[in-house]
C-alpha atoms as a PDB file:
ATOM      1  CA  UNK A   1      -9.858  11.476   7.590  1.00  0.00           C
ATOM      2  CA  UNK A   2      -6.092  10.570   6.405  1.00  0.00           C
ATOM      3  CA  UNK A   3      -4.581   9.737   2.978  1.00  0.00           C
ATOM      4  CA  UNK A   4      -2.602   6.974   2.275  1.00  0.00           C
ATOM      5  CA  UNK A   5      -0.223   6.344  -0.097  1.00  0.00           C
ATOM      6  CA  UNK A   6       0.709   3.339  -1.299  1.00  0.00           C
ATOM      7  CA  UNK A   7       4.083   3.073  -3.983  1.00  0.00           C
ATOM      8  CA  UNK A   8       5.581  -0.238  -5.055  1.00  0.00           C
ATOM      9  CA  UNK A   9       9.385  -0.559  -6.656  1.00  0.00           C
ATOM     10  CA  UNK A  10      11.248  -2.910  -8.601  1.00  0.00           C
ATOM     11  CA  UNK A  11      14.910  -2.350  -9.622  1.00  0.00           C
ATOM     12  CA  UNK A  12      14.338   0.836  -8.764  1.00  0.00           C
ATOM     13  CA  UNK A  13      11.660   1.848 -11.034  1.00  0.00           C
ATOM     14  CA  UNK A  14       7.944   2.015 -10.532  1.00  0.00           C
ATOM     15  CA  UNK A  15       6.193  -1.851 -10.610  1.00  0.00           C
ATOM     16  CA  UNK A  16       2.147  -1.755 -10.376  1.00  0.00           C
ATOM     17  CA  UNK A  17       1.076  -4.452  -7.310  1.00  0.00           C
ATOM     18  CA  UNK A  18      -2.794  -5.058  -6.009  1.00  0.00           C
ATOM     19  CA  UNK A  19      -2.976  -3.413  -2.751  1.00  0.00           C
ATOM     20  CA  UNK A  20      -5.705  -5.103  -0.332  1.00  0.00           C
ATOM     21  CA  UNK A  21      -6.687  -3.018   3.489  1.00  0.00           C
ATOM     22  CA  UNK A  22      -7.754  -5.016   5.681  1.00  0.00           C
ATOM     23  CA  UNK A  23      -8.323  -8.106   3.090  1.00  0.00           C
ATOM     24  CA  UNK A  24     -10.529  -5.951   0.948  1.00  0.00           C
ATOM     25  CA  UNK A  25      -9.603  -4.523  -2.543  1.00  0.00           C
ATOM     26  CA  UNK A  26      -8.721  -1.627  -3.226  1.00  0.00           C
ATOM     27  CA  UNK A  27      -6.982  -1.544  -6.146  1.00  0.00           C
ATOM     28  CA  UNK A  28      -3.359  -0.814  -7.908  1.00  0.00           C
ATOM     29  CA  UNK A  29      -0.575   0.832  -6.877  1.00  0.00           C
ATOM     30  CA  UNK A  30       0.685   3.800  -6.863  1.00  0.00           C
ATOM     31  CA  UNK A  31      -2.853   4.321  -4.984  1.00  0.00           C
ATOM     32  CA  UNK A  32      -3.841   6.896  -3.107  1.00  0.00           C
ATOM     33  CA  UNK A  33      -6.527   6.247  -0.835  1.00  0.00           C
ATOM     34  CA  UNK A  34      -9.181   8.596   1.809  1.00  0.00           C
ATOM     35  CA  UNK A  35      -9.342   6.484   5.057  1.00  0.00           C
ATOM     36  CA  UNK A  36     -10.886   7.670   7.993  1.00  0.00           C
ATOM     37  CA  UNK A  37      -8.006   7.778  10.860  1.00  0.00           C
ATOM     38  CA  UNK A  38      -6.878   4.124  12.467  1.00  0.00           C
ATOM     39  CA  UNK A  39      -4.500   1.221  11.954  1.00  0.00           C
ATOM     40  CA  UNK A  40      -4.985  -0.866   9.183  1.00  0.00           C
ATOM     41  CA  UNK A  41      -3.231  -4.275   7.452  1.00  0.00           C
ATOM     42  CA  UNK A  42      -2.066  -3.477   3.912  1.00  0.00           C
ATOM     43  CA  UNK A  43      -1.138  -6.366   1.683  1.00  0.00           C
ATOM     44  CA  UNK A  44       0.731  -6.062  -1.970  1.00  0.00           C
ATOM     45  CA  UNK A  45       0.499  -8.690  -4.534  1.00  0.00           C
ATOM     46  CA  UNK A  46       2.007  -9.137  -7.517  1.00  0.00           C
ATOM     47  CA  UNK A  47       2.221 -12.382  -9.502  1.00  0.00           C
ATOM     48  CA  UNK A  48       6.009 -13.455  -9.208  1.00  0.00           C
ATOM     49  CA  UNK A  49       6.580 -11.507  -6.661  1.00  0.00           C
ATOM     50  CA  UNK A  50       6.719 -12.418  -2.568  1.00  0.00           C
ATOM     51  CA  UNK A  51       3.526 -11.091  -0.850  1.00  0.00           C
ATOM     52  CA  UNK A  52       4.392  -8.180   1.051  1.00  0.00           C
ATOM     53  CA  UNK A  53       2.309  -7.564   4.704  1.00  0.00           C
ATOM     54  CA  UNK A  54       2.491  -4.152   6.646  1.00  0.00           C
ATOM     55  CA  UNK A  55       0.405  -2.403   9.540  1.00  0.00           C
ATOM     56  CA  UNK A  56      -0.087   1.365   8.856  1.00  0.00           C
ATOM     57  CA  UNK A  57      -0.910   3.720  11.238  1.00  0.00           C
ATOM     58  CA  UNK A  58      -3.206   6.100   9.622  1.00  0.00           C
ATOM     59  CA  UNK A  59      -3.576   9.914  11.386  1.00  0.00           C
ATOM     60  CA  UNK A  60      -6.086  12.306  10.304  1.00  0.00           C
ATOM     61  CA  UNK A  61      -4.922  15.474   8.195  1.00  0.00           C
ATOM     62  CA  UNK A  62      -1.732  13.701   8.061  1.00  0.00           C
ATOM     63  CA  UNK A  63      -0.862  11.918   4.379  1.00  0.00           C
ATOM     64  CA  UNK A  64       1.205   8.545   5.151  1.00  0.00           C
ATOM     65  CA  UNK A  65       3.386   7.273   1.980  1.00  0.00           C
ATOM     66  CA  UNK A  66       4.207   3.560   2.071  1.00  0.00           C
ATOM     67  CA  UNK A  67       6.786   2.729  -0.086  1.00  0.00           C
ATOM     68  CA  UNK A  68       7.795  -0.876  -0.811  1.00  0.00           C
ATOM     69  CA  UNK A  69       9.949  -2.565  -2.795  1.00  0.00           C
ATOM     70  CA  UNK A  70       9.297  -6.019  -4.515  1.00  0.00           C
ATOM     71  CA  UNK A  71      11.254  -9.034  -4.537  1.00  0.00           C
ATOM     72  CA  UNK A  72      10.447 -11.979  -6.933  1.00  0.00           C
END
């Protein structure tokens, strides 16, 4: 299994987003999430704010921190 963690930013503070992997919910950010090892499609939505799409590369015993920051 690996961790991922999942951190949204807006002028440079923390900004809560929905965080979808592989198009199924999984909650808000900042989320930290048990996934067995593999590559997944992580999607952050936050009304007002421009969808943001990433692939993440998820190793076991190795914690991966996705940080992104929003734009309206």
């Amino acid at each position: 299994k690996g961790k991922l963690n999942v951190i949204t930013m807006h002028a440079g503070e923390p900004y809560w987003a929905q965080v979808s992997v592989d198009g199924v919910p999984r909650g808000r950010t900042p989320l930290q999430l048990d996934l067995p090892a593999g590559k997944y499609q992580l999607r952050v939505e936050r009304p007002g704010f421009r969808i943001e799409e990433r692939r993440v590369l998820v190793a076991a015993g190795k914690p991966v921190v996705v940080k992104i920051t929003l734009s309206p």
